[in-house]
Protein backbone atom coordinates (compact mmCIF):
# COMPACT_ATOMS: atom_id res chain seq x y z
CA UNK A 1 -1.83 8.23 25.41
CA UNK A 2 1.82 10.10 25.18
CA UNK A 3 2.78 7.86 22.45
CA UNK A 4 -1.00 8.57 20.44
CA UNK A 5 0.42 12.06 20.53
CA UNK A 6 3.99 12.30 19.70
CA UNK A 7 2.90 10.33 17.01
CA UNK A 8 0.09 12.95 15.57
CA UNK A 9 2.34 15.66 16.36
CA UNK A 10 4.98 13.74 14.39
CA UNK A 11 2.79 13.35 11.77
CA UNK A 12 1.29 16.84 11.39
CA UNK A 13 5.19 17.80 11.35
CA UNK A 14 5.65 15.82 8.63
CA UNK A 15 2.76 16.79 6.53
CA UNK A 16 3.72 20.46 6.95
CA UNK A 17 7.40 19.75 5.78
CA UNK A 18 6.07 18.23 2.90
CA UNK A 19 4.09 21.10 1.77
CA UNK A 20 6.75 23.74 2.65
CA UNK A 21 9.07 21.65 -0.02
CA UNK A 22 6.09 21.65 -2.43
CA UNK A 23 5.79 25.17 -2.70
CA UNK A 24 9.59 25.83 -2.79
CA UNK A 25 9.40 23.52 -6.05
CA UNK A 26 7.43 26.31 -7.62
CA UNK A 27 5.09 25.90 -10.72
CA UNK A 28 7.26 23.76 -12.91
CA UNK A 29 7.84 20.68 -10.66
CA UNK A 30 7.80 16.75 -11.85
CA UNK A 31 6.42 14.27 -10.37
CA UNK A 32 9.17 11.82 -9.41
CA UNK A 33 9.75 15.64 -7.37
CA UNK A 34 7.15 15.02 -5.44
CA UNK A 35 7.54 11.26 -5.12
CA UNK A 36 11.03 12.19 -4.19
CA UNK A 37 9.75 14.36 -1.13
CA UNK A 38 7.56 11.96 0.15
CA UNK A 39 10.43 9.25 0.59
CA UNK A 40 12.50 11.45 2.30
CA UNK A 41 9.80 12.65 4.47
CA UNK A 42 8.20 9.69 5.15
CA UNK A 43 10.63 6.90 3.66
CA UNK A 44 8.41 3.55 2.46
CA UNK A 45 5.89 3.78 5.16
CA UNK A 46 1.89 4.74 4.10
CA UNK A 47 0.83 8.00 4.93
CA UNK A 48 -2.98 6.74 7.16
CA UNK A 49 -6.07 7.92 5.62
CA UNK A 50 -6.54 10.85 7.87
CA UNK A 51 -2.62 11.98 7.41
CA UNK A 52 -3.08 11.89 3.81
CA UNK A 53 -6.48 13.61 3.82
CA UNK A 54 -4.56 16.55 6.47
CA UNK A 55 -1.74 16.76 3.39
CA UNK A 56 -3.88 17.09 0.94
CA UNK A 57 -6.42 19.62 3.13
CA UNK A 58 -3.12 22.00 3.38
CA UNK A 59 -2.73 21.86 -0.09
CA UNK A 60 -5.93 23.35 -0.58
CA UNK A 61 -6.06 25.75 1.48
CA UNK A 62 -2.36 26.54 -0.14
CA UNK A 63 -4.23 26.42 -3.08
CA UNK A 64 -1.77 24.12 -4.48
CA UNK A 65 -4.13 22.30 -7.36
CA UNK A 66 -1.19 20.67 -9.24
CA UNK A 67 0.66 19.77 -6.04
CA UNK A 68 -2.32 18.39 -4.52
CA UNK A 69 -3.15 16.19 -7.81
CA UNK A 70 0.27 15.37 -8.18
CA UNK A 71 -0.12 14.05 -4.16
CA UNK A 72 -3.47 12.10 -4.59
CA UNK A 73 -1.44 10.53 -7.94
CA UNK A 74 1.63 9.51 -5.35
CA UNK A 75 -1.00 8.37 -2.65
CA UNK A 76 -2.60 5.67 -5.02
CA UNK A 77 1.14 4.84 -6.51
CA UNK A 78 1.67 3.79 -2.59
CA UNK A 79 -1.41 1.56 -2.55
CA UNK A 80 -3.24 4.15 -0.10
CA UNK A 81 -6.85 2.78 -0.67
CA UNK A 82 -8.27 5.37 -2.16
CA UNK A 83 -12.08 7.02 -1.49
CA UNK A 84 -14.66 9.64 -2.79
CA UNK A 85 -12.69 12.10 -0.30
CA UNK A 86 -9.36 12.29 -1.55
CA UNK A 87 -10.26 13.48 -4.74
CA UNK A 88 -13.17 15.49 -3.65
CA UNK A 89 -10.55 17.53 -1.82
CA UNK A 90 -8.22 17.81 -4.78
CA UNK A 91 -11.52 18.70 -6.83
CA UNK A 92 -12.09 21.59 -4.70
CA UNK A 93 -8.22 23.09 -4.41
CA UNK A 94 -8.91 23.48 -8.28
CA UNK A 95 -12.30 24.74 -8.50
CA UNK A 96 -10.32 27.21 -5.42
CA UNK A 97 -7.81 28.18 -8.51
CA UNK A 98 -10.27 28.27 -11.33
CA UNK A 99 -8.43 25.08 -12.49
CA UNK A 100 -11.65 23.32 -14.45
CA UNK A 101 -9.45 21.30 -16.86
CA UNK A 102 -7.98 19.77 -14.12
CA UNK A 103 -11.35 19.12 -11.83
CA UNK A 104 -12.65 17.24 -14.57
CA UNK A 105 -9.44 15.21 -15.34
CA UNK A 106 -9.78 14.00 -11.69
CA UNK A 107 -13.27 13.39 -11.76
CA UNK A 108 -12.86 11.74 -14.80
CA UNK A 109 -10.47 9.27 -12.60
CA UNK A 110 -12.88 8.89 -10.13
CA UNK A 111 -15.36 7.45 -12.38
CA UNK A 112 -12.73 5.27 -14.09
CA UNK A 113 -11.52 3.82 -11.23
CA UNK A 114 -15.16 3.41 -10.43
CA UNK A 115 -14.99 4.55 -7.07
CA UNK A 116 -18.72 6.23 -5.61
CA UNK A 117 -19.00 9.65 -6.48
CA UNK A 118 -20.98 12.10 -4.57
CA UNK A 119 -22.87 15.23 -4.72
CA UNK A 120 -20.00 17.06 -3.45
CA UNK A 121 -17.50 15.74 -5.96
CA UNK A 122 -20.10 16.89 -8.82
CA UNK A 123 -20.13 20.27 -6.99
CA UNK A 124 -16.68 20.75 -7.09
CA UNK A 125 -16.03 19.87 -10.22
CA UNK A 126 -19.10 22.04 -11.87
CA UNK A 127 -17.72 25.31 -9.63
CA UNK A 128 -14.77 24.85 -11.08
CA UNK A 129 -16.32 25.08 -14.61
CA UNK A 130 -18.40 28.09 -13.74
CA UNK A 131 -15.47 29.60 -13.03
């Protein structure tokens, strides 16, 4: 049970170290940035599902859109098996920023990747067009 949670406290750690050195990229970051954070934070290991949902969950509330797309893009570079989820969360951290353009982009990858969409991925991405 100790070792259960030194290892989500680890985690949760690690996840907000990663988004601290997000946001001190600023606006104009690249992606091999990011992909560059996540090795040194986590080295070659896979973030788990619910670690990788928790990252991208502060991004949103950060409302980090491009950060948080930029994530999702590193997650599935890693072979995390991606789900409906992921990119309903990233969906929303844009519709948060009035970021439509990208919404659809990733709900355009969604569907291309032909994972199951759901009524709250259509949401998203429509309240971030409305905006």
């Amino acid at each position: 049970l100790k070792w259960a949670w030194l290892k989500r406290n680890r985690m949760a750690s690690v996840v907000h170290e990663i988004c601290r050195e997000v946001k001190s990229l600023g606006a104009n970051f690249r992606s091999n940035d990011l992909e560059n954070i996540l090795q040194r934070c986590i080295g070659d290991a896979l973030l788990e599902q619910r670690h990788a949902m928790h990252l991208l969950q502060t991004l949103g509330h950060a409302k980090e859109c491009r950060a948080s797309l930029a994530v999702l893009h590193c997650l599935r570079q890693r072979s995390l098996e991606m789900d409906v989820y992921f990119a309903s969360v990233s969906i929303a951290t844009c519709r948060n920023v009035s970021a439509w353009s990208q919404a659809v982009h990733t709900l355009r990858q969604i569907v291309d990747c032909l994972l199951e969409t759901n009524t709250i991925t259509y949401s998203g991405a429509v309240s971030a067009c409305e905006k």
